[in-house]
Protein backbone atom coordinates (compact mmCIF):
# COMPACT_ATOMS: atom_id res chain seq x y z
CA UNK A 1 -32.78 -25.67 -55.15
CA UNK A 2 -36.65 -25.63 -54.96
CA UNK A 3 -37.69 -22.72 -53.10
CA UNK A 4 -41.30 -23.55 -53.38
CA UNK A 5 -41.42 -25.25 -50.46
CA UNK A 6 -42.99 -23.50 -46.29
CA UNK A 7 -39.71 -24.38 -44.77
CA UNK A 8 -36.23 -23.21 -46.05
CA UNK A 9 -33.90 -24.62 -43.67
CA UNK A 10 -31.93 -27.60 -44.52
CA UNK A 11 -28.13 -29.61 -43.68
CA UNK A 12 -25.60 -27.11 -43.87
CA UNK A 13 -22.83 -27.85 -46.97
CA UNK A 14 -19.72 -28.97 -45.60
CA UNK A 15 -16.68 -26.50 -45.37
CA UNK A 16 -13.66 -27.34 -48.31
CA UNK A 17 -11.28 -29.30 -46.57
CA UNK A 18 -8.41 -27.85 -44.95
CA UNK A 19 -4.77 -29.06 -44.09
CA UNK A 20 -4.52 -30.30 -40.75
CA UNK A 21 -2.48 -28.28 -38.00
CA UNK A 22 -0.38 -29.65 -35.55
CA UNK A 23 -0.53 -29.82 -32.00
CA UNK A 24 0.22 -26.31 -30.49
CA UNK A 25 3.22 -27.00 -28.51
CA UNK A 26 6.69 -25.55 -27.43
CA UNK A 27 9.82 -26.46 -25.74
CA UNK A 28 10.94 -25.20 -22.49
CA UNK A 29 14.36 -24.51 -21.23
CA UNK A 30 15.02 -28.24 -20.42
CA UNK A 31 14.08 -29.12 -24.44
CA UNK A 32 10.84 -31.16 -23.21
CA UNK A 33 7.74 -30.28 -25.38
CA UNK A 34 5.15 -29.10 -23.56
CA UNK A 35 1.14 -28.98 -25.17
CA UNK A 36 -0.51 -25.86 -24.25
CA UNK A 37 -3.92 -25.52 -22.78
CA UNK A 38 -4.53 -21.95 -22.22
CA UNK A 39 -7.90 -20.34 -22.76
CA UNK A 40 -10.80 -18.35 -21.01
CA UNK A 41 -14.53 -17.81 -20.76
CA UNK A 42 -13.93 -14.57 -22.13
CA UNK A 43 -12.82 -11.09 -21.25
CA UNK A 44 -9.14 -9.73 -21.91
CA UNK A 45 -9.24 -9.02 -18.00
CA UNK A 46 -9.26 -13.29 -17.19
CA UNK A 47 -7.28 -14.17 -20.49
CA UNK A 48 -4.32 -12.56 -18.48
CA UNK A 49 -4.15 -14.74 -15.76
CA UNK A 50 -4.77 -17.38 -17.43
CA UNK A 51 -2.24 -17.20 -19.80
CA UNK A 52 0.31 -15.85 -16.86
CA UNK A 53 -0.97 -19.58 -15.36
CA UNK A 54 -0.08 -21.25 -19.04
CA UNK A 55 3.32 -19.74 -18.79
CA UNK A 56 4.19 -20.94 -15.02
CA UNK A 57 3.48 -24.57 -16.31
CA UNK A 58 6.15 -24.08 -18.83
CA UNK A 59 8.79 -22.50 -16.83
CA UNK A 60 8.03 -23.09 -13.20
CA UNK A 61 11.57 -24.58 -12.66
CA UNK A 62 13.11 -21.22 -13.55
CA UNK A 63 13.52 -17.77 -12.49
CA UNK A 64 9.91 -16.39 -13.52
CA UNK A 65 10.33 -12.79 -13.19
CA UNK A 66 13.89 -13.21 -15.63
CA UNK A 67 12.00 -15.51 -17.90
CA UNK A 68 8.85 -12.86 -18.50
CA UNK A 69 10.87 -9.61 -19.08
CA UNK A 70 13.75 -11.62 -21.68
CA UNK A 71 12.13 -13.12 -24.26
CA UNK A 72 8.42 -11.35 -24.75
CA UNK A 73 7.72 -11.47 -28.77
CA UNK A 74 5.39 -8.89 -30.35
CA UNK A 75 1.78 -9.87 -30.79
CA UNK A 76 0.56 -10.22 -34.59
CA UNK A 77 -2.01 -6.93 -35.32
CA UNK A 78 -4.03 -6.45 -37.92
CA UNK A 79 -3.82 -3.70 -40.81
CA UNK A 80 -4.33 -0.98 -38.20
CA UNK A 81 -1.72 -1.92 -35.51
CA UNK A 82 -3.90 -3.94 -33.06
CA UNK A 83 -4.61 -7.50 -31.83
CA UNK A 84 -7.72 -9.04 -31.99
CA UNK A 85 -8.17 -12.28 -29.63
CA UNK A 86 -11.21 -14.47 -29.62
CA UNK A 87 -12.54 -15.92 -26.48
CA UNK A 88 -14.60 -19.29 -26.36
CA UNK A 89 -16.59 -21.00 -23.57
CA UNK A 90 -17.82 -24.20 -23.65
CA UNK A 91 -19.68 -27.03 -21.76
CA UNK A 92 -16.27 -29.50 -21.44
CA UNK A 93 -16.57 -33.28 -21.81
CA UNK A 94 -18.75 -34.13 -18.50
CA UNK A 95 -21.69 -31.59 -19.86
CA UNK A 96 -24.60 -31.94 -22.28
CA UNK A 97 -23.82 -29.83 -25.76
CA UNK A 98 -20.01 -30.66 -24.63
CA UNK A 99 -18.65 -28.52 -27.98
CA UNK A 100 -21.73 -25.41 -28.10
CA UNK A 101 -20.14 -22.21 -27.68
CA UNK A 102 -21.98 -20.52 -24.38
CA UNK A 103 -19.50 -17.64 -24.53
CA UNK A 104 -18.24 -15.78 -27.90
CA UNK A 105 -16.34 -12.77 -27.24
CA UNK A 106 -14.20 -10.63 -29.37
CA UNK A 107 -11.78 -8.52 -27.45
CA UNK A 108 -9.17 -5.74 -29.50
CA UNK A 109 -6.11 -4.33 -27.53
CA UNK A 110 -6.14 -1.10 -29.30
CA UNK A 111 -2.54 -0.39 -28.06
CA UNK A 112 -2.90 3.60 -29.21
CA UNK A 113 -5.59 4.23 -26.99
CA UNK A 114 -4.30 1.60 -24.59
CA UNK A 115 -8.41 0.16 -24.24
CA UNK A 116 -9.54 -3.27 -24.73
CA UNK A 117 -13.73 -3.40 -25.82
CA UNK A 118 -15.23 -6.56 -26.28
CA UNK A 119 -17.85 -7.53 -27.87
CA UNK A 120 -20.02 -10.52 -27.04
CA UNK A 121 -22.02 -12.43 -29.65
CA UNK A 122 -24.84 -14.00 -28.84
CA UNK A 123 -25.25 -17.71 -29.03
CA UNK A 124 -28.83 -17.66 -31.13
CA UNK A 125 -26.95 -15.69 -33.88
CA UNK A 126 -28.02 -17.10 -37.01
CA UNK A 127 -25.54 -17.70 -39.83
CA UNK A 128 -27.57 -17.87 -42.88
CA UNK A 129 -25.09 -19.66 -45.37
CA UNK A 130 -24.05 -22.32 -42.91
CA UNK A 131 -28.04 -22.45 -41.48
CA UNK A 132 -27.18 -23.23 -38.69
CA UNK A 133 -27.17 -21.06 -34.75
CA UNK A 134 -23.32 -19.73 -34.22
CA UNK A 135 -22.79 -21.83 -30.98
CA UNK A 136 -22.92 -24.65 -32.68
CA UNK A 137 -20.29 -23.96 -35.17
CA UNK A 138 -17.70 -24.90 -33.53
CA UNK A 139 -19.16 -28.32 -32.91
CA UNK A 140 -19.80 -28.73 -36.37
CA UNK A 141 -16.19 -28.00 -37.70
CA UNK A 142 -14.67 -30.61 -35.27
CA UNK A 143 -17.37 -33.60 -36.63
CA UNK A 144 -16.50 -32.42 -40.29
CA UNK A 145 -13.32 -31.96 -40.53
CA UNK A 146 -11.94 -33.13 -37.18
CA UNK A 147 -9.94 -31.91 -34.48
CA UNK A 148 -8.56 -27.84 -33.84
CA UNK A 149 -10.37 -27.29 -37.22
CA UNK A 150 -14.18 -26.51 -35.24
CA UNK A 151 -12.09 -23.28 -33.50
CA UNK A 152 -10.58 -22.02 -36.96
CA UNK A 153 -14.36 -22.57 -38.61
CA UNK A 154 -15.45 -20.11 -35.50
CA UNK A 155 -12.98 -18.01 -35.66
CA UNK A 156 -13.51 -17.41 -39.68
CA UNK A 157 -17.46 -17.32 -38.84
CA UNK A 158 -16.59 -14.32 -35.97
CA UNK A 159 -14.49 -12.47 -38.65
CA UNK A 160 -17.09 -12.32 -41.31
CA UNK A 161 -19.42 -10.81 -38.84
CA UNK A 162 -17.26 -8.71 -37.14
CA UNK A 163 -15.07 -7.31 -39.74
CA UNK A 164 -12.24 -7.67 -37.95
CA UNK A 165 -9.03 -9.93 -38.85
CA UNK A 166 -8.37 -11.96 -35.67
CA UNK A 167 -5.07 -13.11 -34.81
CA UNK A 168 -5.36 -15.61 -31.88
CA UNK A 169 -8.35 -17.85 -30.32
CA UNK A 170 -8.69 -18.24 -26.08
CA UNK A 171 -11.00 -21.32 -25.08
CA UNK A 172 -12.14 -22.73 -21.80
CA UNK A 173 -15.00 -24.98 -20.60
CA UNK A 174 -17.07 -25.02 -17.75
CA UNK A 175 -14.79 -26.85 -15.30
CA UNK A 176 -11.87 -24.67 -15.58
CA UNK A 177 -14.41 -21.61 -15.48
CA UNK A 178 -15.13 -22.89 -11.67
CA UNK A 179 -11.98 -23.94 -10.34
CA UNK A 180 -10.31 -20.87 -11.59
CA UNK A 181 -12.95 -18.69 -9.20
CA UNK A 182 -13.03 -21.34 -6.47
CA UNK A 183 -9.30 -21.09 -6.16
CA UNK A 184 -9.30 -17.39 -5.84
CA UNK A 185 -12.11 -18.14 -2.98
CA UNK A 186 -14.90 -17.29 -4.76
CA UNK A 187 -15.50 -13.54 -6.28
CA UNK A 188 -17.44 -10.44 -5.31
CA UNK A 189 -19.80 -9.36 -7.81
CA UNK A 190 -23.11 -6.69 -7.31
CA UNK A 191 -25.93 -8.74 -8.54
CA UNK A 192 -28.18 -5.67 -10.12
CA UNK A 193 -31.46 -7.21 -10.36
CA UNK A 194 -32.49 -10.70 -8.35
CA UNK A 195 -32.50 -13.29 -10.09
CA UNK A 196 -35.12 -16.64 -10.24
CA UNK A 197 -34.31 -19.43 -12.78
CA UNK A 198 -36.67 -22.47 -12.11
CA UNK A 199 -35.42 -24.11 -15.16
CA UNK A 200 -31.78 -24.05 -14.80
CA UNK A 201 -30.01 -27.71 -15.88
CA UNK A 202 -29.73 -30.30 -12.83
CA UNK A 203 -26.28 -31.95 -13.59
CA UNK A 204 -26.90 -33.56 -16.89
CA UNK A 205 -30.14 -35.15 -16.63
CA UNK A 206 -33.65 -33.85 -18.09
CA UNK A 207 -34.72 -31.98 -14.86
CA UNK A 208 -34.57 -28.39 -13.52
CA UNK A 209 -33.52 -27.01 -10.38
CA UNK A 210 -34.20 -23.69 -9.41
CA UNK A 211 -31.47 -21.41 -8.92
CA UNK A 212 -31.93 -17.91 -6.73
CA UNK A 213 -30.01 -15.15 -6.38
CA UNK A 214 -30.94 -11.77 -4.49
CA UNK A 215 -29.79 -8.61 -5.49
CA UNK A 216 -26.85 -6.69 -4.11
CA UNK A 217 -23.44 -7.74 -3.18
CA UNK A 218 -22.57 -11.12 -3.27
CA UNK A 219 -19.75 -13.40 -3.14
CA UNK A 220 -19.73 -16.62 -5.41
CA UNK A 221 -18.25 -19.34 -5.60
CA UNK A 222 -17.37 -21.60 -8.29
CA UNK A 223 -20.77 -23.64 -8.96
CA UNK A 224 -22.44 -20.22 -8.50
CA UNK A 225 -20.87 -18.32 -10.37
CA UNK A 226 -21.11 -20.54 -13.33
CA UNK A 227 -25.17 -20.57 -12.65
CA UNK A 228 -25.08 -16.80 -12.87
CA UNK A 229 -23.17 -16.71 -15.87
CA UNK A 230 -25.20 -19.07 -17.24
CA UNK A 231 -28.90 -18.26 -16.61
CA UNK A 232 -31.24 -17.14 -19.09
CA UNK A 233 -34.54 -18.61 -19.21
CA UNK A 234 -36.20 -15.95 -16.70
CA UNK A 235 -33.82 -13.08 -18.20
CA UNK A 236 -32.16 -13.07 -21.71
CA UNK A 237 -29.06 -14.23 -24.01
CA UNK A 238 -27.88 -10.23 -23.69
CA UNK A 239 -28.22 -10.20 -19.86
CA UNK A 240 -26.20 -13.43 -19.82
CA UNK A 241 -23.58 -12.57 -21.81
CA UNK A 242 -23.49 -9.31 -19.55
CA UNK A 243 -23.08 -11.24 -16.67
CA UNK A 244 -20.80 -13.00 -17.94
CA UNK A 245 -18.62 -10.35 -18.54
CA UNK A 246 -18.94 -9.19 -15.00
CA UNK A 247 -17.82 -12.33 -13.63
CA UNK A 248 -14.85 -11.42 -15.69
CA UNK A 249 -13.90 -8.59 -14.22
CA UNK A 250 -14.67 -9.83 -10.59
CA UNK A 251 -12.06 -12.86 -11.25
CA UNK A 252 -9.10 -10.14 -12.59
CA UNK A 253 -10.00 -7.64 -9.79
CA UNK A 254 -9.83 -10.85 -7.01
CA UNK A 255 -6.55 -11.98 -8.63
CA UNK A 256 -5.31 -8.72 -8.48
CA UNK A 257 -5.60 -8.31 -4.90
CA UNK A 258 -4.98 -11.62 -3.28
CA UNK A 259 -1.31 -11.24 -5.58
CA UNK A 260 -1.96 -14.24 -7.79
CA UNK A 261 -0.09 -12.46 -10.84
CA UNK A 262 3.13 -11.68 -8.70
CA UNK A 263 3.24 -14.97 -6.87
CA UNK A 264 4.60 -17.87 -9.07
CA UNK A 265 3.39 -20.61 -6.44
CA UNK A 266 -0.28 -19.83 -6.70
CA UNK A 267 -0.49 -19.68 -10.12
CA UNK A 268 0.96 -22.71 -10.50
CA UNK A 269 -1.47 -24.70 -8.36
CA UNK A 270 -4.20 -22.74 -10.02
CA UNK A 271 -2.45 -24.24 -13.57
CA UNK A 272 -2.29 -27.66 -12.24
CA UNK A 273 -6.03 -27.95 -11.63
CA UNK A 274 -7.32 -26.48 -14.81
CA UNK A 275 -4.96 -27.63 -17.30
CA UNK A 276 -6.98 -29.55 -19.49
CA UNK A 277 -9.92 -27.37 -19.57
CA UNK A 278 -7.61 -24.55 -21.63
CA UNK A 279 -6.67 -24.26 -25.47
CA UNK A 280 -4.89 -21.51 -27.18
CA UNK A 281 -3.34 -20.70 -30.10
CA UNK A 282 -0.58 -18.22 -28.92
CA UNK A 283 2.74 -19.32 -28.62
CA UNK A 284 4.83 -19.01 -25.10
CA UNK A 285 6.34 -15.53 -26.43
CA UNK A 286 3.62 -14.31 -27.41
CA UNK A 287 1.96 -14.89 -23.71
CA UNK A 288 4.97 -13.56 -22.11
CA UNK A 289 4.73 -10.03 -23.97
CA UNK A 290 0.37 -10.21 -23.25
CA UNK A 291 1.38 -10.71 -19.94
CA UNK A 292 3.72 -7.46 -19.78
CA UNK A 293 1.38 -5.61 -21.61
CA UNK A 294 -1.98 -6.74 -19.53
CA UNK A 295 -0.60 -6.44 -15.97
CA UNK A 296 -1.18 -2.69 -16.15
CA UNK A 297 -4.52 -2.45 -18.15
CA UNK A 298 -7.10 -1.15 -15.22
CA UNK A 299 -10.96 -2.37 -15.18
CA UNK A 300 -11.60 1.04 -16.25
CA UNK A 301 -9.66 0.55 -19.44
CA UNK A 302 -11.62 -2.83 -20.48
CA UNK A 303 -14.94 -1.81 -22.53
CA UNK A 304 -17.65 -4.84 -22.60
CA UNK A 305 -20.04 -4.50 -25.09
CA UNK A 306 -22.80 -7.05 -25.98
CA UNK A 307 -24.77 -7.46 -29.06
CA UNK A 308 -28.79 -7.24 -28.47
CA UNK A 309 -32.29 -6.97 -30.31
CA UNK A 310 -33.67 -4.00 -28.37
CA UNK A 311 -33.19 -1.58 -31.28
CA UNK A 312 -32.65 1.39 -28.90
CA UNK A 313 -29.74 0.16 -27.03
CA UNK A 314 -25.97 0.23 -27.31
CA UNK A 315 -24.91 -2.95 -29.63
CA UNK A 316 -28.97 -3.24 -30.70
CA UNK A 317 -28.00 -4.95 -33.99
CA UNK A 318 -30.23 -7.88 -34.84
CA UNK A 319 -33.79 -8.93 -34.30
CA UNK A 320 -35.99 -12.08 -34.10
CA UNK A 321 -37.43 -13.00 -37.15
CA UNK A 322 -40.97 -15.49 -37.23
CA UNK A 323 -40.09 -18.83 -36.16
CA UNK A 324 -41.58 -20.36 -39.58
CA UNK A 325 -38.85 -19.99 -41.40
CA UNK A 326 -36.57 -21.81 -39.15
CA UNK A 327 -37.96 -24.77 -38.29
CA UNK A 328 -39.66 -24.04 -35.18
CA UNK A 329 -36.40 -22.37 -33.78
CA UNK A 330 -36.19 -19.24 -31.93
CA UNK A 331 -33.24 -17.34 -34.10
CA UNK A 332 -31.66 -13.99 -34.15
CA UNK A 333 -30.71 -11.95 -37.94
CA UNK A 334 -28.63 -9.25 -38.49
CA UNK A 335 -30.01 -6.03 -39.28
CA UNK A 336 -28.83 -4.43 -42.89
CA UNK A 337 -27.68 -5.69 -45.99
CA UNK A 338 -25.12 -8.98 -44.53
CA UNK A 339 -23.36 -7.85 -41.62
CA UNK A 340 -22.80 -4.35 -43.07
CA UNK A 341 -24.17 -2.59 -40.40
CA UNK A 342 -22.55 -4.85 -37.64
CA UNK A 343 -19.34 -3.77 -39.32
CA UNK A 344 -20.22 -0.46 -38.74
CA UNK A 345 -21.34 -0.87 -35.47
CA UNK A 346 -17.85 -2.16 -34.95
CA UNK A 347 -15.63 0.14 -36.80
CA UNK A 348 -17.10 3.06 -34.87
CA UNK A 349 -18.02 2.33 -31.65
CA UNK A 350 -14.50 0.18 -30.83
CA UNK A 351 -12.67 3.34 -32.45
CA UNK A 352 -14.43 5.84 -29.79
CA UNK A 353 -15.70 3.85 -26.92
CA UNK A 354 -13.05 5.26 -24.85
CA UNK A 355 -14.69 8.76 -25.22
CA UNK A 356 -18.29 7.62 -24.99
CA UNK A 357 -17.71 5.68 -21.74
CA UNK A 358 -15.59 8.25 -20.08
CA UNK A 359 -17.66 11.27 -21.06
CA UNK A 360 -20.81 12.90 -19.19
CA UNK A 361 -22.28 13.90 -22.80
CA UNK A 362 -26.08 14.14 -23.67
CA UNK A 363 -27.36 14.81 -26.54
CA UNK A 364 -30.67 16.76 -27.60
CA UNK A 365 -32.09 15.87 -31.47
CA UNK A 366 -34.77 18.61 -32.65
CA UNK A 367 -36.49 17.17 -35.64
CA UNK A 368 -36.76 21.31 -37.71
CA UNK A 369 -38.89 19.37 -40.79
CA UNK A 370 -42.12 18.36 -41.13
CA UNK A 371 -41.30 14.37 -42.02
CA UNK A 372 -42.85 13.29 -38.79
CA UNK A 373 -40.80 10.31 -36.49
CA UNK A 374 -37.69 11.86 -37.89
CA UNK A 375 -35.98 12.66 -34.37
CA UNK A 376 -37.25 9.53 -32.95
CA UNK A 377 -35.56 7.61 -35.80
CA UNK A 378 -32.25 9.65 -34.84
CA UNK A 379 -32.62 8.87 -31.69
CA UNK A 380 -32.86 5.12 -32.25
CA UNK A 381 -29.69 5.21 -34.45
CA UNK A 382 -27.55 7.50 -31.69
CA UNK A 383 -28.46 5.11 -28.79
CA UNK A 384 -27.68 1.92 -30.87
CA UNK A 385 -24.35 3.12 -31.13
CA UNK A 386 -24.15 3.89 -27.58
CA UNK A 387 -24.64 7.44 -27.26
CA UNK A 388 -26.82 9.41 -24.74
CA UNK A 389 -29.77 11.16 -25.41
CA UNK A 390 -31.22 13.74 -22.98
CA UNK A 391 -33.61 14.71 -25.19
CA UNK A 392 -35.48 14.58 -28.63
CA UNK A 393 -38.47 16.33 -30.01
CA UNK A 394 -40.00 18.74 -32.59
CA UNK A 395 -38.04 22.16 -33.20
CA UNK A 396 -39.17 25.22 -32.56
CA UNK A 397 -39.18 26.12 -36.36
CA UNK A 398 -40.15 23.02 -38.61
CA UNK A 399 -39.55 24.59 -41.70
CA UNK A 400 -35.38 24.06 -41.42
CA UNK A 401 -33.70 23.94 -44.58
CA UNK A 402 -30.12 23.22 -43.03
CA UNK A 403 -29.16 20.92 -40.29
CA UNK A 404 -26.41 22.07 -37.21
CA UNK A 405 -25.02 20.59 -34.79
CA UNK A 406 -24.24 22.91 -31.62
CA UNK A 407 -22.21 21.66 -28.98
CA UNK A 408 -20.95 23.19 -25.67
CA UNK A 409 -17.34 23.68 -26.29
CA UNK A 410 -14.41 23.12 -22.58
CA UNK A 411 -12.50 25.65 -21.09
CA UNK A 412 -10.00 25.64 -24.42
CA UNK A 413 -12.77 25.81 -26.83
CA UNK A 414 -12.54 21.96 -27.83
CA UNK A 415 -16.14 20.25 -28.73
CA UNK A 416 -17.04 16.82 -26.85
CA UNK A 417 -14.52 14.11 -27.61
CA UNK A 418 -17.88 12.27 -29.08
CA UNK A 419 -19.11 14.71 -32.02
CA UNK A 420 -16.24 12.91 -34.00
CA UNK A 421 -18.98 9.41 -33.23
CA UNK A 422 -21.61 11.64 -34.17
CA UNK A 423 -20.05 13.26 -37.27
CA UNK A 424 -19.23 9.89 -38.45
CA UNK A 425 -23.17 9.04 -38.33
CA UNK A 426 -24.44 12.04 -39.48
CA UNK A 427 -22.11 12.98 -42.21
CA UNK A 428 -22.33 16.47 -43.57
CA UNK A 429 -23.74 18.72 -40.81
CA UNK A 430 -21.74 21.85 -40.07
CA UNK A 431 -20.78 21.97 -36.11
CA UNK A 432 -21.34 25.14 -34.16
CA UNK A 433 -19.98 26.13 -31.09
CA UNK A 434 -22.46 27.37 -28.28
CA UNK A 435 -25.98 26.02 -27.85
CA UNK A 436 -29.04 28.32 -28.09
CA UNK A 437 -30.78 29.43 -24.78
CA UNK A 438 -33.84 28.27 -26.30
CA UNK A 439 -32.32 24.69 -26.14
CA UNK A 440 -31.67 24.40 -22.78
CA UNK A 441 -34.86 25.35 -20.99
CA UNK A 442 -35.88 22.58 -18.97
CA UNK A 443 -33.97 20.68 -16.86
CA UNK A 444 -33.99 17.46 -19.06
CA UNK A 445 -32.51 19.63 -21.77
CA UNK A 446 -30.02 20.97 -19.64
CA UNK A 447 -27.62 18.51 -19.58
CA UNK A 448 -27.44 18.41 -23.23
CA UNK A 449 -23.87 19.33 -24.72
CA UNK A 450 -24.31 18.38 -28.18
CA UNK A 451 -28.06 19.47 -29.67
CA UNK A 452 -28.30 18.00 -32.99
CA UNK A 453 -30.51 20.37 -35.31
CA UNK A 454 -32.33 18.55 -38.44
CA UNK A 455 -32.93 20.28 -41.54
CA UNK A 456 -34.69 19.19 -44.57
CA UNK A 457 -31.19 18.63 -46.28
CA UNK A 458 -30.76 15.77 -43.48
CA UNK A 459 -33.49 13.61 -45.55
CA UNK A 460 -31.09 12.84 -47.97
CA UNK A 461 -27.65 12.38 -45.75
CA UNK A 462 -29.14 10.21 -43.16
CA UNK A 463 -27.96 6.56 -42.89
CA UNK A 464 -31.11 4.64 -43.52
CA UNK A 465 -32.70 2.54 -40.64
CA UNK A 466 -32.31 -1.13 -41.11
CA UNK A 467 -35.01 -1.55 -38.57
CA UNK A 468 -37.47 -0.32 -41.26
CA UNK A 469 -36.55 -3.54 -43.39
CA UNK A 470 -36.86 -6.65 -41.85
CA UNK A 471 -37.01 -9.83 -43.15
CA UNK A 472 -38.57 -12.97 -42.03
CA UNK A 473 -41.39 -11.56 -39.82
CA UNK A 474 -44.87 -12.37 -41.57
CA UNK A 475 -45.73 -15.66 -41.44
CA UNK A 476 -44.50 -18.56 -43.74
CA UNK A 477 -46.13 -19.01 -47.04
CA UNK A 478 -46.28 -21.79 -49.05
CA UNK A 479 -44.72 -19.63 -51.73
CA UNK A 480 -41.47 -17.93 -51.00
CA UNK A 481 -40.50 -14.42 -52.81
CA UNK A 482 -37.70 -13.32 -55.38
CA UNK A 483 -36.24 -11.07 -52.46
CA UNK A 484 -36.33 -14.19 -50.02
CA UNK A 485 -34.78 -16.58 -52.46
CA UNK A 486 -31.63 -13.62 -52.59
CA UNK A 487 -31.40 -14.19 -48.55
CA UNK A 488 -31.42 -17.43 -47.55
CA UNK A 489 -29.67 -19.08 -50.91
CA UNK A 490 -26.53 -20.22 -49.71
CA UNK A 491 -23.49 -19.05 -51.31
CA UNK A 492 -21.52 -21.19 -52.87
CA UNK A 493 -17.98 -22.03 -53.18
């Protein structure tokens, strides 16, 4: 490969070629075989119902409550006991980019801690080795190696960046998306900032409509709803994908109170209109036991995170690099070495976001050395993994040789559920119990029930800031570098 060259971007290899699966199907009671179409925009909360739909289409005839409680079958896990399902939106058949992925979510039932986080990925994520944008490689698996085999090239594509071994895929396209909500009669949603898209698609031809929608509550119906889920020109990828998780919860939270998941009639009509807009993978066992195990996970239980390039944000894990280098387009990289640090991000934060999103926890960061920005940098890494800071400055003494971390211990003496999330990033620091009265003078710092104390020992614990090594971001030469060629070769197979 000639590296010598302004532009580095060229056809992606094609995958090895893989067997060819057949048709997901079952029989019912009656021995007819049945295809099954089951899938979802995203969000554990929707893939219930839909799935509880699925299973009415197969066994409508029969008694549905006796059917659901007799023959459940466990869910596959992965090495640490739980199961990790991939949701897919598309555009459907009738819509331009019919096969992009607008919706990539990863959602874990962590049955221990009886949570579900999920984790959107956004569309613009770049996969280096395959150089092409992760929405479109779904499309791309289908035209190479045909039919069911674009999902399985997603889902391996999701578990390389993710980390995590996933054991079944959830798709659905546009058209389902709205006559799921427009046969629930619309959903309630609280829009948090207005919004005003003047370049939002008209139908499928070249021109834009504008779509406007003021803040507060509002109820939307199906068209809407997919408008506000899919909006991003005057916002962002991450607010979408945001939305789109809200829309989520809105559907599950309408379902649950009009009855739909009690009432066998309704979600059989629901079925019969969306049918061939849903795709799964799971077999009709397996969605009888997700159903028995979903109808009693509460909104407050499902944990929606989104990956984002604002550095100082929960999920802040990639960044835009210069357009130069690929081909004009407007891309998103990883920060770190790979997707070491998304891994990370992973690992930790879907192990303790029950405690970080259930707990009133601030946390101060003193910087007690003289390497200047070093609390700042702290606080950059604390807030990426989705911690709150109340707080961060200079120490009163900046001649520290030890670092401590004080925390305000409960009634029983216990620290903060989320000094194990901080422990885990800051490896190595002795915890304290009881803050000093120093700490806690002004009312910003008074909140704070963790105060993280930096020493000059910290300088060589700390985990090092990706942020501080970016690649891609001067502009394109007409030479490219040793450490360049390491990035963007391909690996081979």
């Amino acid at each position: 490969m000639d590296f010598k060259t302004k532009k580095i971007r060229k056809e992606p290899k094609p995958p090895k070629p893989k067997k060819q699966r057949p048709a997901i199907s079952f029989k019912n009671a009656y021995g007819n075989k049945y295809r099954l179409h089951l899938a979802t925009a995203g969000g554990s909360a929707i893939l219930i119902i839909i799935l509880l739909l699925g299973l009415f289409t197969i066994v409508k005839s029969l008694d549905f409550s006796r059917i659901v409680f007799s023959f459940g079958k466990s869910l596959q896990t992965d090495g640490a006991g739980n199961t990790n399902i991939l949701l897919v939106g598309t555009g459907g058949e009738d819509h331009d980019g019919a096969n992009l992925t607008d919706t990539i979510i990863v959602a874990k039932i962590d049955y221990n801690e009886e949570i579900v986080p999920m984790l959107s990925i956004p569309r613009d994520f770049y996969i280096m080795k395959k150089q092409q944008r992760i929405n479109s490689i779904y499309d791309w698996g289908n035209s190479v190696n045909g039919d069911n085999e674009g999902i399985l090239e997603l889902k391996e594509t999701v578990e390389e960046i993710t980390g995590l071994n996933i054991q079944y895929y959830v798709k659905v396209d546009f058209e389902g998306f709205t006559k799921i909500i427009d046969s629930l009669g619309g959903v309630d949603v609280n829009v948090s900032e207005k919004i005003y898209d003047p370049y939002y698609p008209k139908g499928e031809s070249i021109y834009y409509e504008t779509f406007e929608l003021d803040a507060g509550p509002q109820t939307l119906d199906g068209a809407t709803a997919l408008k506000y889920a899919r909006s991003r020109k005057t916002t962002s990828d991450f607010d979408r994908a945001r939305r789109q998780q809200e829309l989520l919860f809105a559907i599950k939270e309408k379902a649950l109170n009009l009855g739909i998941l009690t009432n066998p009639g309704k979600i059989g009509n629901i079925y019969d209109s969306i049918d061939k807009s849903i795709e799964t993978d799971l077999s009709l066992a397996e969605i009888i036991e997700l159903g028995k195990i979903g109808k009693d996970f509460q909104k407050e239980n499902l944990f929606p995170l989104v990956i984002n390039d604002d550095p100082t944000s929960c999920g802040g894990l990639v960044y835009t690099p210069a357009r130069e280098y690929f081909s004009g387009a407007s891309v998103l990289l990883p920060v770190g070495k790979d997707y070491d640090y998304v891994h990370l991000f992973v690992d930790l934060v879907f192990k303790n976001i029950g405690s970080i999103a259930k707990s009133d926890d601030y946390i101060q960061i003193l910087n007690g050395t003289k390497t200047s920005g070093l609390a700042y940098e702290t606080l950059n890494i604390l807030s990426r993994f989705c911690l709150n800071i109340s707080y961060y400055g200079n120490a009163p003494d900046r001649t520290l040789e030890k670092s401590t971390i004080y925390y305000k211990p409960d009634e029983e003496g216990n620290p903060p559920p989320i000094i194990n999330l901080v422990n885990s990033l800051m490896p190595g620091i002795e915890n304290r119990a009881g803050i000093p009265e120093n700490y806690l003078e002004t009312e910003a710092r008074q909140k704070s029930t963790i105060v993280v104390e930096l020493g000059s020992d910290y300088l060589n614990k700390r985990h090092e800031e990706p942020f501080n090594k970016l690649n891609f971001l001067a502009p394109a030469t007409d030479e490219t570098t040793d450490a360049e060629k390491q990035i963007v070769e391909p690996e081979t197979n």
